[in-house]
C-alpha atoms as a PDB file:
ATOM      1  CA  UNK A   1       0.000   0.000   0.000  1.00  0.00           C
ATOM      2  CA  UNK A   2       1.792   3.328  -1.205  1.00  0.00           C
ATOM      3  CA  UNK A   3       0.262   6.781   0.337  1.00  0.00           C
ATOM      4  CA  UNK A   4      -0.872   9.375  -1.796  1.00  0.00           C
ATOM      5  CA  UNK A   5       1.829  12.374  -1.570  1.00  0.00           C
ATOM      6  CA  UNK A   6       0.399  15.529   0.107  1.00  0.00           C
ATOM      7  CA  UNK A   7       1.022  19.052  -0.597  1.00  0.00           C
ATOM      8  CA  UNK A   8       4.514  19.592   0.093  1.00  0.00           C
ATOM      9  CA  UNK A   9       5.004  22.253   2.699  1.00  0.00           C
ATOM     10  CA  UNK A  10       8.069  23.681   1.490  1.00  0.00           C
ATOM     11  CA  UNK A  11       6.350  25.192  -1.862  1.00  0.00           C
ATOM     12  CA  UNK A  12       7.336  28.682  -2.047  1.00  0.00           C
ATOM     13  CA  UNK A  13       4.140  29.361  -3.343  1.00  0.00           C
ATOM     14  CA  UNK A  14       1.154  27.087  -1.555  1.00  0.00           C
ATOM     15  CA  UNK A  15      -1.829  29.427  -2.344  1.00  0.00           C
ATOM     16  CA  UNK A  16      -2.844  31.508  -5.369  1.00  0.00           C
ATOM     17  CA  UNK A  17      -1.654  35.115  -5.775  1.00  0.00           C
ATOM     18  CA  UNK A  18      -3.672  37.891  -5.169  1.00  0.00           C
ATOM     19  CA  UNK A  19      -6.447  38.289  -7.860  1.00  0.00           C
ATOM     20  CA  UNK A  20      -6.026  34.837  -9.617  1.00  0.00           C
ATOM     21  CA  UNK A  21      -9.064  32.965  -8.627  1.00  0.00           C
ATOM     22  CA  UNK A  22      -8.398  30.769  -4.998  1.00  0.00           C
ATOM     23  CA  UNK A  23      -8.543  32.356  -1.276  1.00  0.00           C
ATOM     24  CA  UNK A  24      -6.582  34.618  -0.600  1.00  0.00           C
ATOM     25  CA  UNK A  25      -4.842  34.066   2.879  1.00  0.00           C
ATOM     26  CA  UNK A  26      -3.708  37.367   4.781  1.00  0.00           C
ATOM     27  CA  UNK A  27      -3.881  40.449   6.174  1.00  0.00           C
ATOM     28  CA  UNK A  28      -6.451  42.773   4.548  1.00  0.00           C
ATOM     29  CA  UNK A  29      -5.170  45.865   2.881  1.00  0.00           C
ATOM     30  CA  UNK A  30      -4.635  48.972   4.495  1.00  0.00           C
ATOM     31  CA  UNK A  31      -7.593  52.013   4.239  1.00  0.00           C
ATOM     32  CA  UNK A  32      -5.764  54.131   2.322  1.00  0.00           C
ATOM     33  CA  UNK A  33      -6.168  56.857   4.683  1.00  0.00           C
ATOM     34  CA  UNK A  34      -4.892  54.970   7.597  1.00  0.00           C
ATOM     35  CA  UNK A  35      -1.258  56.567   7.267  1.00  0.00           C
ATOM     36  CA  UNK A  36      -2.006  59.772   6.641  1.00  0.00           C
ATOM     37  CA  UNK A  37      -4.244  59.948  10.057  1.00  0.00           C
ATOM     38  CA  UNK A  38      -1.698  58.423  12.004  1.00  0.00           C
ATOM     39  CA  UNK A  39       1.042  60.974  10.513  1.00  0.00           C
ATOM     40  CA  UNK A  40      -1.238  63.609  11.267  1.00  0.00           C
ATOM     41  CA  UNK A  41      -1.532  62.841  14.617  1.00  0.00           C
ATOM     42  CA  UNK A  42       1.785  62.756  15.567  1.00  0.00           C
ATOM     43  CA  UNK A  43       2.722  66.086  13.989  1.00  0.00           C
ATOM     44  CA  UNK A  44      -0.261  67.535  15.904  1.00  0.00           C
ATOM     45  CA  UNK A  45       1.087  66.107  19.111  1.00  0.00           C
ATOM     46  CA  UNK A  46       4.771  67.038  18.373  1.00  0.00           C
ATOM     47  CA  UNK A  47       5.265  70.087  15.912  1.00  0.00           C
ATOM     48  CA  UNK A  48       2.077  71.862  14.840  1.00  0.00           C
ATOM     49  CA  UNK A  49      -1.257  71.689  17.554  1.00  0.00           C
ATOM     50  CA  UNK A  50      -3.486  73.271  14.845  1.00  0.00           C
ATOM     51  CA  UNK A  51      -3.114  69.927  12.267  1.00  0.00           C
ATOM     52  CA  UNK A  52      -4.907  67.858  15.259  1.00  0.00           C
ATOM     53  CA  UNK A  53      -8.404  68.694  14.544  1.00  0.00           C
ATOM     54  CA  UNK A  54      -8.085  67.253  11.396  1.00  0.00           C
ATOM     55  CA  UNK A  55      -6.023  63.936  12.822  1.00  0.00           C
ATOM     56  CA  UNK A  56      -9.072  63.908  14.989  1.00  0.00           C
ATOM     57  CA  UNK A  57     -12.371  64.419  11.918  1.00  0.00           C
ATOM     58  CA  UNK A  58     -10.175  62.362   9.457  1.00  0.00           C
ATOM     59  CA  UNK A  59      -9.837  59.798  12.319  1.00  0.00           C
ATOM     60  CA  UNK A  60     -12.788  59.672  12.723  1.00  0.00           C
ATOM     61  CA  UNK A  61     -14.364  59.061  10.224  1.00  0.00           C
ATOM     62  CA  UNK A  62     -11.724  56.701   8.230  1.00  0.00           C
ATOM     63  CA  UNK A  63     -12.586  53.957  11.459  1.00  0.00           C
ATOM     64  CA  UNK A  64     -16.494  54.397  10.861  1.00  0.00           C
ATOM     65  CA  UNK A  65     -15.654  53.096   7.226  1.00  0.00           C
ATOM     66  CA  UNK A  66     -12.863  50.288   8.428  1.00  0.00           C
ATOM     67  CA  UNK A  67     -15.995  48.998  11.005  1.00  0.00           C
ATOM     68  CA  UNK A  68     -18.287  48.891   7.895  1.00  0.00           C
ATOM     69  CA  UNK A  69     -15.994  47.101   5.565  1.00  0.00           C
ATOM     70  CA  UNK A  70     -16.962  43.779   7.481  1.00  0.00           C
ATOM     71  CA  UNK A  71     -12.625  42.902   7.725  1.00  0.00           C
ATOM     72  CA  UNK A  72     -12.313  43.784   3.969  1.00  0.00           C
ATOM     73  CA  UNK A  73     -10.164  46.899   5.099  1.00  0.00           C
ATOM     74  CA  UNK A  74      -7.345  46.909   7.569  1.00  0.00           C
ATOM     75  CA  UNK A  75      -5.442  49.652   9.425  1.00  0.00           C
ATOM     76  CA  UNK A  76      -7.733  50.448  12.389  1.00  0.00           C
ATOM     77  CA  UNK A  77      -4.770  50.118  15.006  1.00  0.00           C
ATOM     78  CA  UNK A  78      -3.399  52.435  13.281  1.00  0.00           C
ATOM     79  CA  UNK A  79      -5.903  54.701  12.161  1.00  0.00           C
ATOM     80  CA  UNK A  80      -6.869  55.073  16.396  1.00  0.00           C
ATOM     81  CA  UNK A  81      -3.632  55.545  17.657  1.00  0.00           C
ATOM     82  CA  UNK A  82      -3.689  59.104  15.148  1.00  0.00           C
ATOM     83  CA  UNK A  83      -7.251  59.525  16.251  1.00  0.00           C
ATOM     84  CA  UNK A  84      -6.038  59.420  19.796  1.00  0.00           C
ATOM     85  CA  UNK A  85      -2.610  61.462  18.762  1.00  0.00           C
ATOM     86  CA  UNK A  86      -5.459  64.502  17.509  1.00  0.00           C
ATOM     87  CA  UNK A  87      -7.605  64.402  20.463  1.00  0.00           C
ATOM     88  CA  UNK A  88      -5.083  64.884  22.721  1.00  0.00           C
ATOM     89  CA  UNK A  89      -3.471  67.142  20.475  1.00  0.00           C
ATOM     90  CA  UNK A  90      -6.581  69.148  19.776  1.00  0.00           C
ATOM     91  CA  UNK A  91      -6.500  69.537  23.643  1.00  0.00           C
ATOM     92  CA  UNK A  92      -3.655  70.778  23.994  1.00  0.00           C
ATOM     93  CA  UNK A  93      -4.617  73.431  20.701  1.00  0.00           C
ATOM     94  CA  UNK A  94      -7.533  74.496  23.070  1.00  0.00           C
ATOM     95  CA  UNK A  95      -5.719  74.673  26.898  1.00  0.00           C
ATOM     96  CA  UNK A  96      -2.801  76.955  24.884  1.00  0.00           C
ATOM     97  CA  UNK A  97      -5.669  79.308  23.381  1.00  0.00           C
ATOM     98  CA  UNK A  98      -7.104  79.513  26.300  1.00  0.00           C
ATOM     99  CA  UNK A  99      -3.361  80.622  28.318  1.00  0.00           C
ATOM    100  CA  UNK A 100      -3.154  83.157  25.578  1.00  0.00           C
ATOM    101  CA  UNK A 101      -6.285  84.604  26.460  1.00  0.00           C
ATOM    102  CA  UNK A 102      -5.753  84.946  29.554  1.00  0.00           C
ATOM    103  CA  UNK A 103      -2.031  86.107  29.350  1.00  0.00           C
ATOM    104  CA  UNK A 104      -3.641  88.861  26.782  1.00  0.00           C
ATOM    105  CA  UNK A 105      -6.041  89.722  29.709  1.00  0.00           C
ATOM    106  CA  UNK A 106      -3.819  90.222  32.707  1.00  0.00           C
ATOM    107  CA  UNK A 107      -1.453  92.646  30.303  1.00  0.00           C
ATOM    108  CA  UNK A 108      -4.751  94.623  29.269  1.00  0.00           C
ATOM    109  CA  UNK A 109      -5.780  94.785  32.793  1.00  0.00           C
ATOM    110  CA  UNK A 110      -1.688  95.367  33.567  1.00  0.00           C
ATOM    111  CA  UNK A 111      -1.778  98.482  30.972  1.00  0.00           C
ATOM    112  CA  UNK A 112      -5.140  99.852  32.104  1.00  0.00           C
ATOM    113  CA  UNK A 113      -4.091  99.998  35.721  1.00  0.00           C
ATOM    114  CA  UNK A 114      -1.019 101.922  35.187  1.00  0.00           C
ATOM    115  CA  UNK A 115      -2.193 104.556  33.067  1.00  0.00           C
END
């Protein structure tokens, strides 16, 4: 009695590529948004507060669509880490305002009790 061979395991290439008929086995692409909200969230955090609002709408909505894809579309770790990043960035764009408003208060109030 002889055994039938089975599918060798050391075939470079066990399962069809991409796009020629077969399953496809592995990761989902990327949203192609997904980098761009995570870049934008770290130069809000880092250089440039005012770029976090958008980090934070982009963000936003980019996971709404990566939930609705049903797994078709990948990148939501990173897509929430820049939402995250533009939160607390956007934060940070609204506790600054707010010190320069009052900073531009107590010199107004500085000036007007001199005079």
């Amino acid at each position: 009695m002889s055994q039938q061979p089975g599918p060798n395991p050391y075939d470079p290439r066990p399962y069809p590529a991409y796009g020629q008929g077969g399953p496809f086995y592995g990761p989902p692409p990327d949203h192609p948004q997904a980098t761009m909200v995570l870049i934008l969230g770290i130069l809000g955090l880092v250089l440039c507060q005012a770029v976090s609002p958008f980090a934070w709408v982009i963000g936003g909505r980019v996971r709404k669509e990566i939930a609705a894809s049903n797994g078709t579309l990948g990148g939501g770790q990173m897509v929430t880490i820049g939402w995250v990043l533009g939160i607390v960035g956007s934060c940070l764009l609204l506790a600054l305002l707010a010190l320069f408003v009052i900073y531009i208060v107590i010199i107004i109030v500085a000036i007007g009790a001199s005079a």
